[in-house]
Protein backbone atom coordinates (compact mmCIF):
# COMPACT_ATOMS: atom_id res chain seq x y z
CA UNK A 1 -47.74 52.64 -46.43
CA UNK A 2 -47.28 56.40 -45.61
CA UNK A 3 -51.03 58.24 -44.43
CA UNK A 4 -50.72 60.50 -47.35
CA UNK A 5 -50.40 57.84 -49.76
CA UNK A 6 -53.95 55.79 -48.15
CA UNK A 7 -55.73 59.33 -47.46
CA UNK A 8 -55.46 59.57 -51.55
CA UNK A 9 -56.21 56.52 -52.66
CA UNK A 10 -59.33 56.32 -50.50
CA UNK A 11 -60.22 59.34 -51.57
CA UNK A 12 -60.09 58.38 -55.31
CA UNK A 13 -61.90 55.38 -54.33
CA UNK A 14 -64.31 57.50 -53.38
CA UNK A 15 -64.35 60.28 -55.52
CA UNK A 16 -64.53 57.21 -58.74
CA UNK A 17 -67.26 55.49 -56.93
CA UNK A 18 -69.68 58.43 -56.40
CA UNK A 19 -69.11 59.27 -60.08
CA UNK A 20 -70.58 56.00 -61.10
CA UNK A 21 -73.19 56.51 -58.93
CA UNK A 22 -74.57 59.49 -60.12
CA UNK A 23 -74.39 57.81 -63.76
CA UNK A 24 -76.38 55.32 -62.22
CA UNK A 25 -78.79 56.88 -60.96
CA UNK A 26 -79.55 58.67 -64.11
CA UNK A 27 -80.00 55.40 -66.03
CA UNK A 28 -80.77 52.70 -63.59
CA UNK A 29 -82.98 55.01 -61.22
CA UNK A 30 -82.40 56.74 -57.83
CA UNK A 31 -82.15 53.62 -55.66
CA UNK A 32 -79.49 52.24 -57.77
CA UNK A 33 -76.96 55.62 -57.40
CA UNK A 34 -77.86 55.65 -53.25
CA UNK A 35 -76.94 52.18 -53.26
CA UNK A 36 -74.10 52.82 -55.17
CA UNK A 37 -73.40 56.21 -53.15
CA UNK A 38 -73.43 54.14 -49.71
CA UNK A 39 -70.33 51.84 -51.05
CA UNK A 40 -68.87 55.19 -52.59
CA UNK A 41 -68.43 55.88 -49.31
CA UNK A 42 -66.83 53.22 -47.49
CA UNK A 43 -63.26 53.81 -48.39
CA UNK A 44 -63.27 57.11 -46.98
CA UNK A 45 -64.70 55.87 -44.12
CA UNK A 46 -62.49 52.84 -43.44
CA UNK A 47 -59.39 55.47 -43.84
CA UNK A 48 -61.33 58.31 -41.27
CA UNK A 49 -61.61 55.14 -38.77
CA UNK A 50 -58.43 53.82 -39.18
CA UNK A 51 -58.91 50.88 -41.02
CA UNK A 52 -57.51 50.98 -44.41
CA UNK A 53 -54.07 51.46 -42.02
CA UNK A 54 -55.06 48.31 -40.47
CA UNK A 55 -55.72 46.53 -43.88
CA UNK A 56 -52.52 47.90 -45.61
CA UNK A 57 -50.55 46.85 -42.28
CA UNK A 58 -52.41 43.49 -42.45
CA UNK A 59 -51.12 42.62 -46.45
CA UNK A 60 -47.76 41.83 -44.50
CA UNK A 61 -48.23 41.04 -41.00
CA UNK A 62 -48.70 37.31 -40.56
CA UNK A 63 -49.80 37.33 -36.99
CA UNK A 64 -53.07 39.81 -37.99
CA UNK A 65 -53.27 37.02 -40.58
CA UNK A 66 -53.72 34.45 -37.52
CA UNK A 67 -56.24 37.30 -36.06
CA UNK A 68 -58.39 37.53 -38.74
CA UNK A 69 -58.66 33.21 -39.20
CA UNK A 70 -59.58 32.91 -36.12
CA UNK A 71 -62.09 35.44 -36.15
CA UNK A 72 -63.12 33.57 -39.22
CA UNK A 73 -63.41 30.23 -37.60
CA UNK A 74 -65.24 32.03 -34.56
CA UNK A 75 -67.87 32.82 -37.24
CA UNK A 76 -67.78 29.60 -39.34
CA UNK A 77 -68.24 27.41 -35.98
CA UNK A 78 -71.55 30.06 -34.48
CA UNK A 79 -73.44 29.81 -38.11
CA UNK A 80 -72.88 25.99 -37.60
CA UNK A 81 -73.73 25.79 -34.23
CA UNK A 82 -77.33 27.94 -35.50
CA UNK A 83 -78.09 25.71 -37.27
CA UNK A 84 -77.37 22.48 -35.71
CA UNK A 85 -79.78 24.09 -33.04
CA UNK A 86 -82.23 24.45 -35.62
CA UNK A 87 -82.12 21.34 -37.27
CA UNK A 88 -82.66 19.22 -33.51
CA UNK A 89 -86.10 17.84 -33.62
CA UNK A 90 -88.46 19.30 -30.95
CA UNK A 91 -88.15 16.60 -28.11
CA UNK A 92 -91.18 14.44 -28.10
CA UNK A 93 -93.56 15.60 -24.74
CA UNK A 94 -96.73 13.88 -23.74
CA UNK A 95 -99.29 13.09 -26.80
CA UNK A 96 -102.47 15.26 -25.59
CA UNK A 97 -105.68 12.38 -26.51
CA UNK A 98 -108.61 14.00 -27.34
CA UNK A 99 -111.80 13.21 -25.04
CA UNK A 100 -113.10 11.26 -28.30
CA UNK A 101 -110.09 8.81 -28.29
CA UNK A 102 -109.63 8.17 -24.57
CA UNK A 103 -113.53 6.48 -25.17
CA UNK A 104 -112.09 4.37 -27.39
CA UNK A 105 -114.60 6.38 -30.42
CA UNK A 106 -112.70 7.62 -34.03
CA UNK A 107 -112.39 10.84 -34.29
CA UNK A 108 -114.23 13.21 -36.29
CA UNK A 109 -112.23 14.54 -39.39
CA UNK A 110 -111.90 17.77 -39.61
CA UNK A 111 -114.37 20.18 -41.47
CA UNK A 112 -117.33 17.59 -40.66
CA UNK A 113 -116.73 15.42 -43.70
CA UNK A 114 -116.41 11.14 -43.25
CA UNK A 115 -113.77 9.89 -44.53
CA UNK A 116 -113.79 9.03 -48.14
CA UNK A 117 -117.21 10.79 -48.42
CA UNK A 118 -115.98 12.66 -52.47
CA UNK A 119 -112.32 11.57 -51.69
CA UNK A 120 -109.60 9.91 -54.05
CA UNK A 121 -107.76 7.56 -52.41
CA UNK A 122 -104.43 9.26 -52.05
CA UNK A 123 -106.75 11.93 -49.82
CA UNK A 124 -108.14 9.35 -47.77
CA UNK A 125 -104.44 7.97 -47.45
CA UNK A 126 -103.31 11.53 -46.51
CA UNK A 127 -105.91 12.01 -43.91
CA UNK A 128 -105.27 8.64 -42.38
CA UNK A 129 -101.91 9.11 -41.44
CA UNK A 130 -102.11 12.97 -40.17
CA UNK A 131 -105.02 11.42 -38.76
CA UNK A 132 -102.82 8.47 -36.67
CA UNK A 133 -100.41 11.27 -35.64
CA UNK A 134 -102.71 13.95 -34.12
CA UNK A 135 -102.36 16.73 -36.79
């Protein structure tokens, strides 16, 4: 595509964009039109930097084609790896024993109350089994 030709249709891009921004900001509020205003705006920018050549060139070119799936798999395969990462359970370290267990003596519950002292039995159930695991 010739310069001229992408210089003007950015620009209209633009030029339409910022339109219906002002219109919304009237109606919608100010926050709405600068949000709008910001995406007014990137057409004209992409041309300025050079990349609406780069996308026009690209609607034809099968070898930027290959370029931009791999830069697409790059992505796909780092979001995975995230959260793979995240997912791993924390690797199971030495379980501290409080001085109360290591003399063989329960534990106090927390907040000073016995166990089952005003307690339905799906609390006492609760209690016994973060109880048993430390928590």
């Amino acid at each position: 595509m010739s310069d001229v030709l992408l210089f003007t249709v950015s620009l209209a891009a633009t030029v339409l964009g910022l339109l219906a921004s002002w219109r919304f900001a009237r109606s919608r509020g100010t926050a709405s039109g600068l949000r709008g205003a910001a995406w007014s705006l990137v057409p004209l920018g992409f041309y300025l930097t050079g990349l609406t050549g780069f996308l026009a060139s690209l609607a034809l070119n099968p070898a930027r084609w290959a370029g931009v799936a791999v830069l697409g798999l790059a992505g796909v395969l780092y979001v995975v790896s995230g959260v793979r990462l995240r997912s791993r359970a924390p690797e199971a370290g030495p379980r501290r024993v409080a001085p109360a267990e290591r003399q063989g003596a329960a534990p106090a519950p927390r907040g000073g109350a016995a166990l089952g002292d005003g307690m339905d039995d799906d609390m006492k159930e609760i209690e016994e089994i973060l109880r048993r695991r430390g928590i």
